[in-house]
PDB file of N, CA and C in Angstrom:
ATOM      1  N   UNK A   1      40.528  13.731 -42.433  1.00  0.00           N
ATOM      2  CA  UNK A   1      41.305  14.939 -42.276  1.00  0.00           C
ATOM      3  C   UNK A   1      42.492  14.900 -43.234  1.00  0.00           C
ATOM      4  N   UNK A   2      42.820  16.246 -43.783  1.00  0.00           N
ATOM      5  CA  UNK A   2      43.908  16.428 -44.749  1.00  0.00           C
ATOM      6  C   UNK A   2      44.840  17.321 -44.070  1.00  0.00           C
ATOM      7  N   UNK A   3      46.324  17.126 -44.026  1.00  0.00           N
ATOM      8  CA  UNK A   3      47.215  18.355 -43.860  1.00  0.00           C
ATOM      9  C   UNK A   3      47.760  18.930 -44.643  1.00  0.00           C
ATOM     10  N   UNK A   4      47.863  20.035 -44.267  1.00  0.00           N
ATOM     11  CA  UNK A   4      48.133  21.085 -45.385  1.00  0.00           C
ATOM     12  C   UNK A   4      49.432  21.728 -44.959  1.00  0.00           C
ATOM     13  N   UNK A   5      50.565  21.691 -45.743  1.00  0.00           N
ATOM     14  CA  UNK A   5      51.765  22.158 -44.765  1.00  0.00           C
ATOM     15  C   UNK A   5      52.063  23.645 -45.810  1.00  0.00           C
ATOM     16  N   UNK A   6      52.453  24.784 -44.723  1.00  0.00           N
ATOM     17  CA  UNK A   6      53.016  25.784 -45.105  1.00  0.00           C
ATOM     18  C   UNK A   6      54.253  26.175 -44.745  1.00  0.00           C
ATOM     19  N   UNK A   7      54.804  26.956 -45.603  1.00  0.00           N
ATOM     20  CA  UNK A   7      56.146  27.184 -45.323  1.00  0.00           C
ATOM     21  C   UNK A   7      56.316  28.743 -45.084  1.00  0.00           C
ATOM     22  N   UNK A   8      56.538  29.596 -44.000  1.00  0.00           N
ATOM     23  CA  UNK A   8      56.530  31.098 -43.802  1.00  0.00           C
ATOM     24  C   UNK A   8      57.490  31.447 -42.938  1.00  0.00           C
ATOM     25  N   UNK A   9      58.205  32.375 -43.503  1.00  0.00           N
ATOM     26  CA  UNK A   9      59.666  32.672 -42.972  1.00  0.00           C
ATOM     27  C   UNK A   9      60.069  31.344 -42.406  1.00  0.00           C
ATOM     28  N   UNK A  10      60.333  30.306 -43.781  1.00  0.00           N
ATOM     29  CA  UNK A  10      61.589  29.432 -43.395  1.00  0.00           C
ATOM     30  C   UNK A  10      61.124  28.150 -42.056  1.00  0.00           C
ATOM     31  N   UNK A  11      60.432  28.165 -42.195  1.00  0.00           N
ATOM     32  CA  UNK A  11      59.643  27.562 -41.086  1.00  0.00           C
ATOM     33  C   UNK A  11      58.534  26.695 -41.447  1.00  0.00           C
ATOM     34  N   UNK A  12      58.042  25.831 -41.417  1.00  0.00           N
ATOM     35  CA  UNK A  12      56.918  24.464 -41.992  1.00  0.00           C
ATOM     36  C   UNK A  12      56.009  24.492 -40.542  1.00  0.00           C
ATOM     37  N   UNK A  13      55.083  24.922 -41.233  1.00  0.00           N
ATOM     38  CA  UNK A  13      53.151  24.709 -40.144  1.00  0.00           C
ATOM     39  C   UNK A  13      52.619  23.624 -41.133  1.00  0.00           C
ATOM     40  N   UNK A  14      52.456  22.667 -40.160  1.00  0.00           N
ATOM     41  CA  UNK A  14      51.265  21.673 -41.232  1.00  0.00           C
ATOM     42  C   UNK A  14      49.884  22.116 -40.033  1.00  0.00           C
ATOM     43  N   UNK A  15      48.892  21.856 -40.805  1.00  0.00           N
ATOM     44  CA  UNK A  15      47.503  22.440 -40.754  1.00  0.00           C
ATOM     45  C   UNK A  15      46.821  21.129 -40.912  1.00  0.00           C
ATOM     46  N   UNK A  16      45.599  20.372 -40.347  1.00  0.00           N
ATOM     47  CA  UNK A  16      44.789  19.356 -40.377  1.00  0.00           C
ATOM     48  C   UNK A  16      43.193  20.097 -40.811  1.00  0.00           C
ATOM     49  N   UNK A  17      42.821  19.637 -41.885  1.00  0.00           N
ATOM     50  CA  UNK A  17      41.533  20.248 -42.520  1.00  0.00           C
ATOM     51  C   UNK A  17      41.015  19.305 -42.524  1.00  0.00           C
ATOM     52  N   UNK A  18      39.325  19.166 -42.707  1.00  0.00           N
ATOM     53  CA  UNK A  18      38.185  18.516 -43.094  1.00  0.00           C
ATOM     54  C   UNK A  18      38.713  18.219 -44.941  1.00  0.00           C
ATOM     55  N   UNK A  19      38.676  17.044 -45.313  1.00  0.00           N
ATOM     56  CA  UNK A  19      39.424  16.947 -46.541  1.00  0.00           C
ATOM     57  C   UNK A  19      38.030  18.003 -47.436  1.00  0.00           C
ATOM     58  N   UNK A  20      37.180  17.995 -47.597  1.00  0.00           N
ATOM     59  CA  UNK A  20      36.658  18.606 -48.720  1.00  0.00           C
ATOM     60  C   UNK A  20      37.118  20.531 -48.687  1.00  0.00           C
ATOM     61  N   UNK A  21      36.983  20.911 -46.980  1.00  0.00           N
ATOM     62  CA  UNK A  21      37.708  22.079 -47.132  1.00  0.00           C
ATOM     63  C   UNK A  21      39.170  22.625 -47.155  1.00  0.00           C
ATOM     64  N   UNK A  22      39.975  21.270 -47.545  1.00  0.00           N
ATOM     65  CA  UNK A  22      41.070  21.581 -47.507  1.00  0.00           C
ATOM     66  C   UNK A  22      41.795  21.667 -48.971  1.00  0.00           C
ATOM     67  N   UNK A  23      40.904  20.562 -50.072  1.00  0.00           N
ATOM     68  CA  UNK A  23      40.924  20.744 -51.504  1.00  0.00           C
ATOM     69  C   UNK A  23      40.558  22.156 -51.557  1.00  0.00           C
ATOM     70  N   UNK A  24      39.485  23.055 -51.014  1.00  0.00           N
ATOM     71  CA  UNK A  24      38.805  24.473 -51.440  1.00  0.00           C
ATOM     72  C   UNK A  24      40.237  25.480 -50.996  1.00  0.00           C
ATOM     73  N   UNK A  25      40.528  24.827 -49.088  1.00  0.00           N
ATOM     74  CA  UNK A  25      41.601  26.308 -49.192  1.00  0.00           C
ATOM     75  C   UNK A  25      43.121  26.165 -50.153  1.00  0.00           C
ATOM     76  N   UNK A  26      43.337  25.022 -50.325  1.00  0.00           N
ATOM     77  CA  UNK A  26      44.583  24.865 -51.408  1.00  0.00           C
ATOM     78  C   UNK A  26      44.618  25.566 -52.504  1.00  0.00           C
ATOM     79  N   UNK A  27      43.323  25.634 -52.925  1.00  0.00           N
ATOM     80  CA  UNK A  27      42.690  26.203 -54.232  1.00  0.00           C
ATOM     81  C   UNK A  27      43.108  27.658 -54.127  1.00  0.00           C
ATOM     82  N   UNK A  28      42.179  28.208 -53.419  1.00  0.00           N
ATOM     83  CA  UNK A  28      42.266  29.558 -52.545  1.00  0.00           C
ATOM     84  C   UNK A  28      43.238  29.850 -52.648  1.00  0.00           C
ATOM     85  N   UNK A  29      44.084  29.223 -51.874  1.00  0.00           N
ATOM     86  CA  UNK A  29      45.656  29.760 -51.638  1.00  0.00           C
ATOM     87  C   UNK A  29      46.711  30.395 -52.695  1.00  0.00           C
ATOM     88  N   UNK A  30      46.517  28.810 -53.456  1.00  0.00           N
ATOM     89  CA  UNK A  30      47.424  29.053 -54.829  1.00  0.00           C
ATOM     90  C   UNK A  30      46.899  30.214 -55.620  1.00  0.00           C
ATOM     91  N   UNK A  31      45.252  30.667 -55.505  1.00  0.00           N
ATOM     92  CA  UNK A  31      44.892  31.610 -56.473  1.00  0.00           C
ATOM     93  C   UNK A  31      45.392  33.152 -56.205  1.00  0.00           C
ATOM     94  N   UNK A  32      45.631  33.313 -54.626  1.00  0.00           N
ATOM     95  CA  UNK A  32      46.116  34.020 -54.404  1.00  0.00           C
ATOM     96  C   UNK A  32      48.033  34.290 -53.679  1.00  0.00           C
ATOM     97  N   UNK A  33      48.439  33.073 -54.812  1.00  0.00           N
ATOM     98  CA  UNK A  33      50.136  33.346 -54.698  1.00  0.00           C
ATOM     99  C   UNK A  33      50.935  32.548 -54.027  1.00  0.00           C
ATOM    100  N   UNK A  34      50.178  31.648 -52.896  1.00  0.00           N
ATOM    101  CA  UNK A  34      50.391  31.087 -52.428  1.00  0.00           C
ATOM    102  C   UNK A  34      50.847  29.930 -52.557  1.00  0.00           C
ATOM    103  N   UNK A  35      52.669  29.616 -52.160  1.00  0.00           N
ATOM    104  CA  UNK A  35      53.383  28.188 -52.625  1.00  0.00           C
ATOM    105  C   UNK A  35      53.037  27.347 -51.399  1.00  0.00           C
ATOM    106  N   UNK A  36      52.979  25.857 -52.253  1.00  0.00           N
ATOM    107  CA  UNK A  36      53.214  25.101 -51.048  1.00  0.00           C
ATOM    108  C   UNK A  36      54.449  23.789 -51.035  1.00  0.00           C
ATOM    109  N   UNK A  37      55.374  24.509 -52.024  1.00  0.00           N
ATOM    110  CA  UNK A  37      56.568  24.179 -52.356  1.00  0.00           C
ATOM    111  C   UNK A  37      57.639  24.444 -51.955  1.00  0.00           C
ATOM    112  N   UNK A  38      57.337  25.863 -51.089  1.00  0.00           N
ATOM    113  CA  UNK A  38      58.237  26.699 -50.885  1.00  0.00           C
ATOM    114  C   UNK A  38      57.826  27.839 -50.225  1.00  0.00           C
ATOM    115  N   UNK A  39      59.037  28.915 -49.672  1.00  0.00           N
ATOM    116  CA  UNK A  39      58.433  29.530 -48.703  1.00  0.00           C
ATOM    117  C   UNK A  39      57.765  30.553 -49.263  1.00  0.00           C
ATOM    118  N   UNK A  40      57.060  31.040 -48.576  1.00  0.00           N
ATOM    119  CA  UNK A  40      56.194  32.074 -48.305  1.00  0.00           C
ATOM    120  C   UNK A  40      56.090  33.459 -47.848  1.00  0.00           C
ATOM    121  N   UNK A  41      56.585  34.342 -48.475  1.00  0.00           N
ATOM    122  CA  UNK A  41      56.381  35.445 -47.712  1.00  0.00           C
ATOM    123  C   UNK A  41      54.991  36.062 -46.722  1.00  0.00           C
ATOM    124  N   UNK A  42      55.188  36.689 -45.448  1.00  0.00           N
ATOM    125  CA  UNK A  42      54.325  36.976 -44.549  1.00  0.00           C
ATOM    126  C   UNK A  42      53.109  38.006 -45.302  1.00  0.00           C
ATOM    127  N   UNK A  43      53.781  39.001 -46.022  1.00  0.00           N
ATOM    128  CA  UNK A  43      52.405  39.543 -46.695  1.00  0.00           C
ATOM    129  C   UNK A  43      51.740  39.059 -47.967  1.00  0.00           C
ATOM    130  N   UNK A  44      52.673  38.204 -48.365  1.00  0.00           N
ATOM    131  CA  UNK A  44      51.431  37.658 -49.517  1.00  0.00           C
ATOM    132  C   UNK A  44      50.734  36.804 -48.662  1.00  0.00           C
ATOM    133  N   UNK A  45      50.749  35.908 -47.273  1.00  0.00           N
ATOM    134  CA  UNK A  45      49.411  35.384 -45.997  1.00  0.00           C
ATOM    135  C   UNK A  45      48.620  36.293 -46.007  1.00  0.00           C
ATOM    136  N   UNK A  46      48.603  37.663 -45.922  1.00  0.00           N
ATOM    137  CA  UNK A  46      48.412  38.615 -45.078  1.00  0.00           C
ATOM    138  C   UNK A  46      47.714  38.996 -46.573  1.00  0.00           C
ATOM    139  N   UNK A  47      47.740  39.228 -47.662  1.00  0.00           N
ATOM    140  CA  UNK A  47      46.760  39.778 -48.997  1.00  0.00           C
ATOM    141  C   UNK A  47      45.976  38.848 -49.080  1.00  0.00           C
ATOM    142  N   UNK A  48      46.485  37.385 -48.763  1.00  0.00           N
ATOM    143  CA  UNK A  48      45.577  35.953 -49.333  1.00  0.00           C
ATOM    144  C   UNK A  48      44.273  35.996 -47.913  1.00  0.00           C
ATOM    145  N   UNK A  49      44.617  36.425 -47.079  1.00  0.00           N
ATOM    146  CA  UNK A  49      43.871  36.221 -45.622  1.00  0.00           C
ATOM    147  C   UNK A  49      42.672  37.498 -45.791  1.00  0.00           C
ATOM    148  N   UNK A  50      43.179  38.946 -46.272  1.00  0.00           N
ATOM    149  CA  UNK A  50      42.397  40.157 -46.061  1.00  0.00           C
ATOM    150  C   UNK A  50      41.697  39.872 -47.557  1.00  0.00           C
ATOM    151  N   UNK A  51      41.843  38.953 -48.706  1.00  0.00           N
ATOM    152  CA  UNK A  51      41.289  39.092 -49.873  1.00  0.00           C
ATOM    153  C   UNK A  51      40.292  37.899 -49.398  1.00  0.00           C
ATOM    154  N   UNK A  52      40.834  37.103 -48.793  1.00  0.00           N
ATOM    155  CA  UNK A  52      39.330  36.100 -47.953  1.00  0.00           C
ATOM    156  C   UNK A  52      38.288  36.494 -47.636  1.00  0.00           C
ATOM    157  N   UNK A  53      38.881  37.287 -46.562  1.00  0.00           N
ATOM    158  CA  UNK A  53      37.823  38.462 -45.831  1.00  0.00           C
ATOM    159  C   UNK A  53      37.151  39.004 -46.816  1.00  0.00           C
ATOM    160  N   UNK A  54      37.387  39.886 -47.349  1.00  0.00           N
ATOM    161  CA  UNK A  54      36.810  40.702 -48.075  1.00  0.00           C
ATOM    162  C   UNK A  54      35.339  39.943 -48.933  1.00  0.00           C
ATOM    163  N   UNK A  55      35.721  38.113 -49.519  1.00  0.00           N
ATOM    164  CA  UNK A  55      34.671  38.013 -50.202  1.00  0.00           C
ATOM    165  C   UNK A  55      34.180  37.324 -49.292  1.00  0.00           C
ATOM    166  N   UNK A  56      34.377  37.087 -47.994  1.00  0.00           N
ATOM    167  CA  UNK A  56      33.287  36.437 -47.424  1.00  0.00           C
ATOM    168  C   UNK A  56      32.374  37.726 -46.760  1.00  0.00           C
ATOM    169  N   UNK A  57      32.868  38.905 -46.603  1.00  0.00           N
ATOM    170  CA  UNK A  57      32.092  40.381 -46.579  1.00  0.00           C
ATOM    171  C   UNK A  57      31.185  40.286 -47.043  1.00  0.00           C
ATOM    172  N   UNK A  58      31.398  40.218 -48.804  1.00  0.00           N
ATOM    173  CA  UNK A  58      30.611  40.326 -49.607  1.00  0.00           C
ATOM    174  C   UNK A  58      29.600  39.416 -49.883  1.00  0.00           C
ATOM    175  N   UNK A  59      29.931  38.083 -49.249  1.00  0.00           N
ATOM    176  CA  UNK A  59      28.842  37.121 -49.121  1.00  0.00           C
ATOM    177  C   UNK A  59      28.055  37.230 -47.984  1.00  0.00           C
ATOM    178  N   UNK A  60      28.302  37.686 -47.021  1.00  0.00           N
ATOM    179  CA  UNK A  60      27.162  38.001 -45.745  1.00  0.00           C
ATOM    180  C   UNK A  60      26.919  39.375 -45.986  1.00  0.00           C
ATOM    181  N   UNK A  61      27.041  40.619 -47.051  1.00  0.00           N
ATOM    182  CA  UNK A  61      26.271  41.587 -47.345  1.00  0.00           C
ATOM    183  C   UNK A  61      25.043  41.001 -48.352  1.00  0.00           C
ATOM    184  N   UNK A  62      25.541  39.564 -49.086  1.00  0.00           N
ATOM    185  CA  UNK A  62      24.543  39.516 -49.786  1.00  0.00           C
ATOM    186  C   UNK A  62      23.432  38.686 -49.443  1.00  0.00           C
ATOM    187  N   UNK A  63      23.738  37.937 -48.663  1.00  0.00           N
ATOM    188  CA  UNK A  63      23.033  36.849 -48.033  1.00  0.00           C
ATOM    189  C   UNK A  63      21.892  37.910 -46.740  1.00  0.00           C
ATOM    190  N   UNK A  64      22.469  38.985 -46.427  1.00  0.00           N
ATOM    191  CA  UNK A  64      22.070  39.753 -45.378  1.00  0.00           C
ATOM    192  C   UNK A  64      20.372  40.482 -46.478  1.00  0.00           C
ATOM    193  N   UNK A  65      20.762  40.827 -47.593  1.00  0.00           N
ATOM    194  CA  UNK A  65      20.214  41.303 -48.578  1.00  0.00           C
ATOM    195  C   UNK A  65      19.011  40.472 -49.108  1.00  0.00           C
ATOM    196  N   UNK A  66      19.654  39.507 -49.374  1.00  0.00           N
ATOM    197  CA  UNK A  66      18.532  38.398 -49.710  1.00  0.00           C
ATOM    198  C   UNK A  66      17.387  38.037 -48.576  1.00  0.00           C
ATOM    199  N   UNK A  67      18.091  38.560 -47.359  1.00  0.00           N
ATOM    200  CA  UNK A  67      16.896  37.700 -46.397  1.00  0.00           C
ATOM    201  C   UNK A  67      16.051  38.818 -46.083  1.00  0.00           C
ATOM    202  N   UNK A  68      16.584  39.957 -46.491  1.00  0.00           N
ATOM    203  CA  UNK A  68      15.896  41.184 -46.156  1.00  0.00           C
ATOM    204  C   UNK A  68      14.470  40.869 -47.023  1.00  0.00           C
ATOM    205  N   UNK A  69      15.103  41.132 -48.619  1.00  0.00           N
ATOM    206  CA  UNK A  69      14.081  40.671 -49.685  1.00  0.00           C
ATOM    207  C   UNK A  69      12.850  39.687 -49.508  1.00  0.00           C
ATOM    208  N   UNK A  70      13.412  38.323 -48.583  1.00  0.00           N
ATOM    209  CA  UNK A  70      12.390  37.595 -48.475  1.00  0.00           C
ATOM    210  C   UNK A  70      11.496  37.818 -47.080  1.00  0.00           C
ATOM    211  N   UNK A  71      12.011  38.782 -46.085  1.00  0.00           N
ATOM    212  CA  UNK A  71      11.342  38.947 -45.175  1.00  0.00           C
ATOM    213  C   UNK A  71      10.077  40.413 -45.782  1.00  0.00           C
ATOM    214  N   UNK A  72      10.741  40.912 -46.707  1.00  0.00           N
ATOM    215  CA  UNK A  72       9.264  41.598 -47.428  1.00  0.00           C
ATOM    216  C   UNK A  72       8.044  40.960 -48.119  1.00  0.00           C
ATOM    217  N   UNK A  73       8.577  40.100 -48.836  1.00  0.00           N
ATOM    218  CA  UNK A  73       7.692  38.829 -49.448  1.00  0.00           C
ATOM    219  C   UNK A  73       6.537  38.246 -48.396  1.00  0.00           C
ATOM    220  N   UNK A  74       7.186  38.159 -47.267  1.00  0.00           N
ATOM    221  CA  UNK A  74       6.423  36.927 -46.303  1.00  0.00           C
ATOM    222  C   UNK A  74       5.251  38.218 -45.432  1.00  0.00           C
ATOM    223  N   UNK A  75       5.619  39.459 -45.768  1.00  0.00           N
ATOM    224  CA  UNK A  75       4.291  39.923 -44.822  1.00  0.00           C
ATOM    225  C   UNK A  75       3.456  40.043 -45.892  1.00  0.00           C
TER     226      UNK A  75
END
């Protein structure tokens, strides 16, 4: 396990991750603005959290897609 400490309104959350997904959300984070040096404003969480969402949307529309595809294949 890895912790991951954040800083939001002035305030320090450390977070305990699975170390391989905690290298990925660091990544994540920083790509979307995110310090971990320093604090944090609540809506750049809040763009980094709904821009998450959004591509994991787009990965279970596509994954939803793909299985469609292969359930035509198999009859």
């Amino acid at each position: 396990m890895k912790k991951v400490t954040l800083s939001i309104g002035g305030k320090g959350f450390d977070i305990e991750l699975e170390n391989e997904f905690a290298e990925y959300a660091w990544q994540e984070l920083q790509k979307n603005g995110i310090a971990f040096d320093r604090n944090n404003d609540i809506i750049k969480l809040l763009n980094a959290y709904f821009s998450t969402l959004k591509k994991n949307y787009d990965t279970d529309k596509k994954i939803e897609s793909m299985l469609l595809q292969i359930s035509q294949y198999s009859l």
